[in-house]
PDB file of N, CA and C in Angstrom:
ATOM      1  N   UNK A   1     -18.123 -96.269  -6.391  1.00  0.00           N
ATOM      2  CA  UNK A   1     -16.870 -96.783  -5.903  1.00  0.00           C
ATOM      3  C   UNK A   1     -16.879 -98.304  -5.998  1.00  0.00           C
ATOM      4  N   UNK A   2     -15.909 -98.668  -6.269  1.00  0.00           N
ATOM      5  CA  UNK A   2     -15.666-100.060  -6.990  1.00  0.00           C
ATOM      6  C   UNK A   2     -15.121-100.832  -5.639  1.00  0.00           C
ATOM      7  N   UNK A   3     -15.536-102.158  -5.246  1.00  0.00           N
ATOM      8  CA  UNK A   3     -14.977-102.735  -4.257  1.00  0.00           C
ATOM      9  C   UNK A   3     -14.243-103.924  -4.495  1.00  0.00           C
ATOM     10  N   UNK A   4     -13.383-104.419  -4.326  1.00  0.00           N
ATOM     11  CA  UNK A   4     -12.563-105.551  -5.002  1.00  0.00           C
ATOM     12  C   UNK A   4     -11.885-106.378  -3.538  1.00  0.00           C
ATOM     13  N   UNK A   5     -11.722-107.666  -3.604  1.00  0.00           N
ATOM     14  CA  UNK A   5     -11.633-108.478  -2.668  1.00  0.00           C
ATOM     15  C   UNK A   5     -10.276-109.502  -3.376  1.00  0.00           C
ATOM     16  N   UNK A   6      -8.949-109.480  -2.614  1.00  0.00           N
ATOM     17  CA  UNK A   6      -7.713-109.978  -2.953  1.00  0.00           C
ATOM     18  C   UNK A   6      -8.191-111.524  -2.422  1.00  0.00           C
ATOM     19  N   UNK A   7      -7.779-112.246  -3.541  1.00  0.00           N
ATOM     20  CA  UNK A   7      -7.859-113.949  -3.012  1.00  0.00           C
ATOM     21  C   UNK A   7      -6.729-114.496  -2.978  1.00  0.00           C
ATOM     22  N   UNK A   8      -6.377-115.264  -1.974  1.00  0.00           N
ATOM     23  CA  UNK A   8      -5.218-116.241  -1.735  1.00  0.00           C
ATOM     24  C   UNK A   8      -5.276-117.400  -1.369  1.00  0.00           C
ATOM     25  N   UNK A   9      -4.830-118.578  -2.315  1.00  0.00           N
ATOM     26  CA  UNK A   9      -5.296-119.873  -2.498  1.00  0.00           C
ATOM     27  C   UNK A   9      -4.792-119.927  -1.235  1.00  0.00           C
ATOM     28  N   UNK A  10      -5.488-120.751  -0.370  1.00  0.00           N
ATOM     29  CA  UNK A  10      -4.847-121.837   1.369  1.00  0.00           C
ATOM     30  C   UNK A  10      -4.219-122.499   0.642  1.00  0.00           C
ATOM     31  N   UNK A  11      -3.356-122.656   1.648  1.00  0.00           N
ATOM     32  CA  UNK A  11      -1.853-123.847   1.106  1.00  0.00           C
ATOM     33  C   UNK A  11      -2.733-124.798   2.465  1.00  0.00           C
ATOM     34  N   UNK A  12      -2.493-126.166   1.798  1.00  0.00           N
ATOM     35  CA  UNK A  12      -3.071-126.972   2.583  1.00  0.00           C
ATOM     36  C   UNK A  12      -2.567-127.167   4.246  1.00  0.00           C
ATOM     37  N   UNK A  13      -2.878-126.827   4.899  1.00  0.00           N
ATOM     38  CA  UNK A  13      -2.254-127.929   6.253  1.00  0.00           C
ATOM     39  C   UNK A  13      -2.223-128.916   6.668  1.00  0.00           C
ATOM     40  N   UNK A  14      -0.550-129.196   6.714  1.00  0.00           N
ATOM     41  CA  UNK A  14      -0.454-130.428   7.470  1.00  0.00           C
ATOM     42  C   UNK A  14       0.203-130.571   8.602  1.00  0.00           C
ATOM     43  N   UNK A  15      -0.632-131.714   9.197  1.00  0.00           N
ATOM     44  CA  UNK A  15       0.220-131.317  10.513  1.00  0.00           C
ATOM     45  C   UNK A  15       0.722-132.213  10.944  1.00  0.00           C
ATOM     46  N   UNK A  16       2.198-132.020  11.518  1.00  0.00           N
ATOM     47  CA  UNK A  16       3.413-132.779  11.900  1.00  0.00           C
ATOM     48  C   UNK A  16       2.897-133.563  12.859  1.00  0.00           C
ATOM     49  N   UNK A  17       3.356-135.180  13.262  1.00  0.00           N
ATOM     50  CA  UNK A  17       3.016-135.883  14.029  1.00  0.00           C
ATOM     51  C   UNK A  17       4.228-135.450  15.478  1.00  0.00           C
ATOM     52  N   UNK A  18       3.418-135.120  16.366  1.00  0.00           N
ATOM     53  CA  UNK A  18       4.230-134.755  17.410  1.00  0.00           C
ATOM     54  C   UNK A  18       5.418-135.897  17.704  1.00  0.00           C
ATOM     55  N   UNK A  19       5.602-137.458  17.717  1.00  0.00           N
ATOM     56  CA  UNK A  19       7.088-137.602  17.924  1.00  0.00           C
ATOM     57  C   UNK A  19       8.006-137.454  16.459  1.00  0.00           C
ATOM     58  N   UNK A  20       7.299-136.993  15.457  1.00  0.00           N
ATOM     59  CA  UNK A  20       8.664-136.342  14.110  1.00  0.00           C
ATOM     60  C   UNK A  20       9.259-135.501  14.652  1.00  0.00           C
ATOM     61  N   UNK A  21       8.704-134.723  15.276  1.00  0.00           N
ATOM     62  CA  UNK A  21       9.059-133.086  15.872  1.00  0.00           C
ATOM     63  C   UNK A  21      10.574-133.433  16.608  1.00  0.00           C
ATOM     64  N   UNK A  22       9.715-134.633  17.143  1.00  0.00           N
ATOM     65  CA  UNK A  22      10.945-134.903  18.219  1.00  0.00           C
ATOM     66  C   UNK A  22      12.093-135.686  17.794  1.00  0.00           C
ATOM     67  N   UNK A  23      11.498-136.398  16.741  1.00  0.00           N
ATOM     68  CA  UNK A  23      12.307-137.005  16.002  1.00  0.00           C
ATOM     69  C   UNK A  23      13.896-135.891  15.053  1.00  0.00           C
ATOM     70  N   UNK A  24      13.029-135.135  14.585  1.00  0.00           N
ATOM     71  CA  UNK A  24      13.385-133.928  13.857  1.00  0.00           C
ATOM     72  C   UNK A  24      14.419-132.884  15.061  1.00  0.00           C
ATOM     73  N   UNK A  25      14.049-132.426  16.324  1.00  0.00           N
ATOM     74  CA  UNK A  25      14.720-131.714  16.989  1.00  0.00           C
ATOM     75  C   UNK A  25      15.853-132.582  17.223  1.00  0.00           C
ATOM     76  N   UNK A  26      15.715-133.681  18.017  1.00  0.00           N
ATOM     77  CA  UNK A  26      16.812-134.837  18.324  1.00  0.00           C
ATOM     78  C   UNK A  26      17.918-135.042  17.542  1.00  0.00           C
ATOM     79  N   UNK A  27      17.780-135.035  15.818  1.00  0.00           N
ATOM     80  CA  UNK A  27      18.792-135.099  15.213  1.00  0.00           C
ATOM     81  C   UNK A  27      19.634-133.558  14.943  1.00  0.00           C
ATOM     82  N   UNK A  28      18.686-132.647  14.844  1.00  0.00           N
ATOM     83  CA  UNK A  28      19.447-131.493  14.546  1.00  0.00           C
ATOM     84  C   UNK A  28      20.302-131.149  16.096  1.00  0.00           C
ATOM     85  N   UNK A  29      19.787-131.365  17.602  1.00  0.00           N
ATOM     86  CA  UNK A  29      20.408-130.942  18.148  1.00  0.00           C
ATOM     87  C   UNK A  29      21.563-131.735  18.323  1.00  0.00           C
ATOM     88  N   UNK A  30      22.148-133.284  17.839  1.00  0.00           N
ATOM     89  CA  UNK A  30      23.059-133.996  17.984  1.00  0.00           C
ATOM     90  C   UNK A  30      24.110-133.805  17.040  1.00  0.00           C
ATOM     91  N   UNK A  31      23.686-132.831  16.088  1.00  0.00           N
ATOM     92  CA  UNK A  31      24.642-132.349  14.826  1.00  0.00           C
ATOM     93  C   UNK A  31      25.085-131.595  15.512  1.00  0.00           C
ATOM     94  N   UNK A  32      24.607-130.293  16.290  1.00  0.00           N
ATOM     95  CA  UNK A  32      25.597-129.316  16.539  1.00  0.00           C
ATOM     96  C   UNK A  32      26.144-129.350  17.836  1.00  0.00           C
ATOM     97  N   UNK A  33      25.813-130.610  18.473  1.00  0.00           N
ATOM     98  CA  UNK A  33      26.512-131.361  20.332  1.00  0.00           C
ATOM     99  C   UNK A  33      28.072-131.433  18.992  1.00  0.00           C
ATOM    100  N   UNK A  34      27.750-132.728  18.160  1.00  0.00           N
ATOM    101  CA  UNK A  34      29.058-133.479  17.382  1.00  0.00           C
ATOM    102  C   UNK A  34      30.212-131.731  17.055  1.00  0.00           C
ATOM    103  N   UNK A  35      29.166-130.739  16.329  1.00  0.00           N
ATOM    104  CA  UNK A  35      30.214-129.696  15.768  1.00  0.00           C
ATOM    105  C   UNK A  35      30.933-129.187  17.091  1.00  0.00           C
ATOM    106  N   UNK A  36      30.115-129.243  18.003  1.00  0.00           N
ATOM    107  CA  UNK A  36      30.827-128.366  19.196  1.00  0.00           C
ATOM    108  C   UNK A  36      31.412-128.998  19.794  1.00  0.00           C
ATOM    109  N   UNK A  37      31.848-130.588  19.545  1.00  0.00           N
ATOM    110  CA  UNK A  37      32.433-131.170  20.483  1.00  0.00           C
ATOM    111  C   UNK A  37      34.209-130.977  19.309  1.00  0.00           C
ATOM    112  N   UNK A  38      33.804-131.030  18.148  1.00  0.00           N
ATOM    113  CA  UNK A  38      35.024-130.872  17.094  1.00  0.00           C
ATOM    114  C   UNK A  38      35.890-129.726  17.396  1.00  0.00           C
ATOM    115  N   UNK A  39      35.142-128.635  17.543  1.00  0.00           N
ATOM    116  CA  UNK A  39      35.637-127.393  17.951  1.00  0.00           C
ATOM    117  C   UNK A  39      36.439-127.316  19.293  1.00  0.00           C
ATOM    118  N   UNK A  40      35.933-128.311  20.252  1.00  0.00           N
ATOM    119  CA  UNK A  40      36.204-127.982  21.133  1.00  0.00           C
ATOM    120  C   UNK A  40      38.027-129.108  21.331  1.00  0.00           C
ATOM    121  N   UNK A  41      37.720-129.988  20.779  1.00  0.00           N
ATOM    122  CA  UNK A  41      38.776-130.957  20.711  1.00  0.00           C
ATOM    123  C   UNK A  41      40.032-130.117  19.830  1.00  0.00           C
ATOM    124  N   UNK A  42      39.899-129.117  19.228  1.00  0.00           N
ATOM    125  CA  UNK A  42      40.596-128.445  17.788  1.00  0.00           C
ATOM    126  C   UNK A  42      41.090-127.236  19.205  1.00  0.00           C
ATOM    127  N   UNK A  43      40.440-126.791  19.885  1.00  0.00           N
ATOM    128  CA  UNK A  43      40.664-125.459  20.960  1.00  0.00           C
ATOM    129  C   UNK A  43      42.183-125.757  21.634  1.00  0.00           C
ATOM    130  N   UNK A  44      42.923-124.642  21.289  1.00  0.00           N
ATOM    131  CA  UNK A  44      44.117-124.530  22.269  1.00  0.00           C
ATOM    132  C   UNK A  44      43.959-123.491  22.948  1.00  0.00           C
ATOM    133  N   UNK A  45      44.316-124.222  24.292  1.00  0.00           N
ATOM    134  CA  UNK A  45      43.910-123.331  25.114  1.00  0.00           C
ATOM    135  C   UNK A  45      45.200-122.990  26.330  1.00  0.00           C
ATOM    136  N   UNK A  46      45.261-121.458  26.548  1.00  0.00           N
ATOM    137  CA  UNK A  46      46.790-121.062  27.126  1.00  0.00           C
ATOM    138  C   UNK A  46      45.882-120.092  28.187  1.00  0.00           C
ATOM    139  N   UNK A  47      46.879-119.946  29.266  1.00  0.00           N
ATOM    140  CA  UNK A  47      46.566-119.224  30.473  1.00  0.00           C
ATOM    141  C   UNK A  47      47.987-118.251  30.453  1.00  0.00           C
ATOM    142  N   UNK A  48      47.835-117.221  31.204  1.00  0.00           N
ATOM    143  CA  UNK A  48      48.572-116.133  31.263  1.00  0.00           C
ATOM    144  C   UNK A  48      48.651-116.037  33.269  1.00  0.00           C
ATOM    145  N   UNK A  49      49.565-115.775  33.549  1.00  0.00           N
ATOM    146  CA  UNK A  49      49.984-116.019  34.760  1.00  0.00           C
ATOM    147  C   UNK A  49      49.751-114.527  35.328  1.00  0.00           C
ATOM    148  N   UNK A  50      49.834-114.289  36.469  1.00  0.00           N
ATOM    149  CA  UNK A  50      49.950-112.483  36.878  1.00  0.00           C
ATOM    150  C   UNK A  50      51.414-111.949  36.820  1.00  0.00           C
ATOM    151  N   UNK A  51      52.620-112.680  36.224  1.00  0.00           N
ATOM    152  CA  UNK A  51      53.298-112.292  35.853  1.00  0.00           C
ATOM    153  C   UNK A  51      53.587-112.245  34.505  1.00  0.00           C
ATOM    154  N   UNK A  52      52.613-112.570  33.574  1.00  0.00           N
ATOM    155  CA  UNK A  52      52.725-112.374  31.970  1.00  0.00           C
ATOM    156  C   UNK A  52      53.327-113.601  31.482  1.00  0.00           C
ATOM    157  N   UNK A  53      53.364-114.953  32.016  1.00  0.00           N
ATOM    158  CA  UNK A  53      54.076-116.169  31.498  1.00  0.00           C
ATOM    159  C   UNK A  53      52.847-116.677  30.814  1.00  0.00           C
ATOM    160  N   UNK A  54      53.224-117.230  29.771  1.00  0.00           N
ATOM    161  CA  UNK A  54      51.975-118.002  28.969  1.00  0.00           C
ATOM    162  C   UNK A  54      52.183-119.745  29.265  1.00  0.00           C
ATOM    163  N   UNK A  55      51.022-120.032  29.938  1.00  0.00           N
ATOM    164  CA  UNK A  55      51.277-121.589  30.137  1.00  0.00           C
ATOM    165  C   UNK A  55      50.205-122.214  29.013  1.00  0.00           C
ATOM    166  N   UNK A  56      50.415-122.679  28.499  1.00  0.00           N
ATOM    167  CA  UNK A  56      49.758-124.339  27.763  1.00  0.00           C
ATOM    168  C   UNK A  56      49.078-124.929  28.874  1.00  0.00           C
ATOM    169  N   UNK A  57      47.705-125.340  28.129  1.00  0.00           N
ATOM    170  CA  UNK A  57      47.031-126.734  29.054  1.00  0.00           C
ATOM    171  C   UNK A  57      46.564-127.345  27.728  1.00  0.00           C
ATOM    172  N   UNK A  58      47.183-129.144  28.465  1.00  0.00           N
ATOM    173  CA  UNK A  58      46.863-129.803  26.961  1.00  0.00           C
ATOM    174  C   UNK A  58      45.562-130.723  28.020  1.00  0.00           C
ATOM    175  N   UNK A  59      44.703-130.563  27.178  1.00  0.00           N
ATOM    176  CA  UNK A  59      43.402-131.408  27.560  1.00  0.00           C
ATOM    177  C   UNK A  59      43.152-132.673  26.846  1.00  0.00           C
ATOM    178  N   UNK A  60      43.162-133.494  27.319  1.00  0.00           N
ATOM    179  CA  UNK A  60      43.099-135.085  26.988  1.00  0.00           C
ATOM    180  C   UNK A  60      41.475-135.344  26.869  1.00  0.00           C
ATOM    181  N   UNK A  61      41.394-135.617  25.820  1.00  0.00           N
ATOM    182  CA  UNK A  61      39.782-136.258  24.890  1.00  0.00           C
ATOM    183  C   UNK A  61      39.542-137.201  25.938  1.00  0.00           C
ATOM    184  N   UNK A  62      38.474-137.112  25.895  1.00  0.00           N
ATOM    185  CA  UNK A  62      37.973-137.917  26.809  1.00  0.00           C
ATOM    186  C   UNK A  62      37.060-139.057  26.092  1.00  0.00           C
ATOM    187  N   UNK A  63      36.708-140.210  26.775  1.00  0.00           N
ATOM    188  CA  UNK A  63      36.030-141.109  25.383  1.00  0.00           C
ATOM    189  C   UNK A  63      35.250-141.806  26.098  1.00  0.00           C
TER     190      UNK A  63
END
């Protein structure tokens, strides 16, 4: 019986300097604060009364 052994080159490691990480999280999470703040400025938003009247609320951006 023949025994055979699969090889797989290591990919080198490198390792991230812990403030990139932070560097790196910081910007991605300020991209999707900016998208959700777009979305949210774009949102019309209506209320329904307990008698079925549809009211409008206009929300003023705040800055």
């Amino acid at each position: 019986m023949r025994e055979s052994t699969i090889i797989f080159p290591r990919s080198p490691e490198v390792k991230e300097h812990p403030a990139s990480k932070l560097v790196n999280a910081y910007k991605k999470e300020r991209t999707h604060q900016e998208i959700t703040e777009v979305e949210l400025n774009r949102a019309k938003i209506a209320v329904v009364d307990e008698h079925g009247n549809v009211k409008r609320i206009t929300i003023l951006a705040e800055h």
